[in-house]
Protein backbone atom coordinates (compact mmCIF):
# COMPACT_ATOMS: atom_id res chain seq x y z
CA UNK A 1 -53.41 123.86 177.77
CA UNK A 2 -54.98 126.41 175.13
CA UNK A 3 -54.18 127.81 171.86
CA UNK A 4 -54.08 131.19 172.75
CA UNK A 5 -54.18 133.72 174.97
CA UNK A 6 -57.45 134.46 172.94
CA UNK A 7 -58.84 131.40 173.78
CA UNK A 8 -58.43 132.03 177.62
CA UNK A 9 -60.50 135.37 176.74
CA UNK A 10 -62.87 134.16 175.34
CA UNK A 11 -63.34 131.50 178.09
CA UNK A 12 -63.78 134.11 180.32
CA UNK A 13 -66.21 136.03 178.42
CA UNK A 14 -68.31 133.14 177.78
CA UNK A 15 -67.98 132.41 182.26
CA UNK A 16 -68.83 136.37 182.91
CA UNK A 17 -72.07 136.18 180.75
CA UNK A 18 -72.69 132.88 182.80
CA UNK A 19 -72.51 134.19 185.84
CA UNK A 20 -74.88 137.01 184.90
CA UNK A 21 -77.33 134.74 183.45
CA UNK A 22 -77.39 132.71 186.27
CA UNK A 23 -77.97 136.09 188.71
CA UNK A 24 -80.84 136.55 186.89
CA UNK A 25 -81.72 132.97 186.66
CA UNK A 26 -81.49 133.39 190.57
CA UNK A 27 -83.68 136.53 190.98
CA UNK A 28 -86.34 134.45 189.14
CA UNK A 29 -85.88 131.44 190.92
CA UNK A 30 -85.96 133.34 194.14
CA UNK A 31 -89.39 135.02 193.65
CA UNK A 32 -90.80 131.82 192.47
CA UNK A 33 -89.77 130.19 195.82
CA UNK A 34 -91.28 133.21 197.53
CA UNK A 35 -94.68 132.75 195.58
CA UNK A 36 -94.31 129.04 196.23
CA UNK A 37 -93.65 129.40 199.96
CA UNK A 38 -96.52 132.09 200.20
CA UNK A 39 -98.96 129.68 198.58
CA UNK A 40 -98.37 126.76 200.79
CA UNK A 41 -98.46 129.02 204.22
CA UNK A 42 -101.93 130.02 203.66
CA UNK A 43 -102.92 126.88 202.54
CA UNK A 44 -101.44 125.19 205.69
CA UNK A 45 -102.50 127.88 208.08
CA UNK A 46 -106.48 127.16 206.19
CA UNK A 47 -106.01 123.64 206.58
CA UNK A 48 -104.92 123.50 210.01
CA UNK A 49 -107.91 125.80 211.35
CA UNK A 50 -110.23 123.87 208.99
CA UNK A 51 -109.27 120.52 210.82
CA UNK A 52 -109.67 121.99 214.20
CA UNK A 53 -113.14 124.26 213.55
CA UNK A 54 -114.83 121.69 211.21
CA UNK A 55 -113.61 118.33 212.12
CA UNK A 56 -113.04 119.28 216.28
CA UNK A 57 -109.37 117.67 215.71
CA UNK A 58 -106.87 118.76 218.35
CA UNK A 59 -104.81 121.65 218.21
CA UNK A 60 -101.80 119.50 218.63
CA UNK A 61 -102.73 117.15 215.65
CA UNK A 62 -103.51 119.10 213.12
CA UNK A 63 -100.28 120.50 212.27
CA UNK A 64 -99.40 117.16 211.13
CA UNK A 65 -103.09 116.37 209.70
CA UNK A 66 -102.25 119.22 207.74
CA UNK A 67 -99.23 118.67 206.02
CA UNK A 68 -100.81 115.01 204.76
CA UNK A 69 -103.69 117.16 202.75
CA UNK A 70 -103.23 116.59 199.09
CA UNK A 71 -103.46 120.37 198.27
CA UNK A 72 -101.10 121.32 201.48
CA UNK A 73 -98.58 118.44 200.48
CA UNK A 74 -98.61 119.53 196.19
CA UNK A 75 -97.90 123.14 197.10
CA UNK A 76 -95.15 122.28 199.84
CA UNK A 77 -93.62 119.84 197.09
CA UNK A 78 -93.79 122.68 194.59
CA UNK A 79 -92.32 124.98 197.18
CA UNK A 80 -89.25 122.42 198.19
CA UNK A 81 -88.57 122.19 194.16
CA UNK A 82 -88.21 125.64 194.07
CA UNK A 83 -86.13 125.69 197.02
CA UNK A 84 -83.69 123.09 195.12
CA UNK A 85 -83.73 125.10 191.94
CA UNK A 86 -82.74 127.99 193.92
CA UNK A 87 -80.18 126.34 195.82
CA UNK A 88 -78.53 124.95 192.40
CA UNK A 89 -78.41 128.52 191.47
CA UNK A 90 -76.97 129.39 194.48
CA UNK A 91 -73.97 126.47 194.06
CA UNK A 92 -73.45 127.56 189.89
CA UNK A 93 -72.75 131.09 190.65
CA UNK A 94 -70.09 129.51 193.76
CA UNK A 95 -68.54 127.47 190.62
CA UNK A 96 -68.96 129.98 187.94
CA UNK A 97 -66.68 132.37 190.38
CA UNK A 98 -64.59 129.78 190.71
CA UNK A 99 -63.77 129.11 187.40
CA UNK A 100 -63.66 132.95 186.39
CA UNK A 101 -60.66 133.17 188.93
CA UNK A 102 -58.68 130.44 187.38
CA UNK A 103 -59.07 131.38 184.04
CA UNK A 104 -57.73 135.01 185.54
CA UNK A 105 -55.01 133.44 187.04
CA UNK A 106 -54.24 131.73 183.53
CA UNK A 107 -54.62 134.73 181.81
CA UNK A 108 -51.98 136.29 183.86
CA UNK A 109 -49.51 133.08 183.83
CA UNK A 110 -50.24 133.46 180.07
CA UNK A 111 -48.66 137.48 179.86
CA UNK A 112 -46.07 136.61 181.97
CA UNK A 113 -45.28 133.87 179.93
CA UNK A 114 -45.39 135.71 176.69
């Protein structure tokens, strides 16, 4: 399937300094999703005292009233994106794993074969 033995190395290499980027890809993505999900709790927790101290609206309304706002709606959309990016991060490192084991397992098909 490859050249080399060398080839299978350096397949590796290249999937081991993938996996670390995407760790650290991760453990940006993650505090950005915690920054995100921050952002839109306060502004939903304002909003939905706002509706029921300013505008009288029921208690059990304005947790739905709430999540329509434009600002509460932008920052929850911003937080779900973040979510996704983090949960794509989440699925690469699975596959990255995944493919660092085969390529082991070639590498040692390889030796024995040699």
């Amino acid at each position: 399937m490859y050249d080399s033995g060398q080839d299978l190395y350096n397949l590796l290499k290249q999937q081991r300094k993938l996996l670390s980027d995407t760790v650290k890809a991760m453990k940006d993505t993650g505090r950005k999703l915690a920054d995100f999900e921050r952002n839109y709790r306060i502004a939903y927790r304002k909003e939905v005292l706002r509706l029921h101290i300013q505008d009288d609206v029921a208690w059990t309304a304005c947790a739905d009233l709430a999540k329509g706002d434009e600002t509460v709606a932008e920052l929850r959309f911003k937080r779900d994106i973040a979510k996704s990016d983090y949960e794509v991060c989440q699925e690469k490192i699975m596959q990255t794993k995944l493919e660092i084991r085969i390529l082991e397992t070639e590498i040692q098909e390889d030796r024995r074969g040699s």
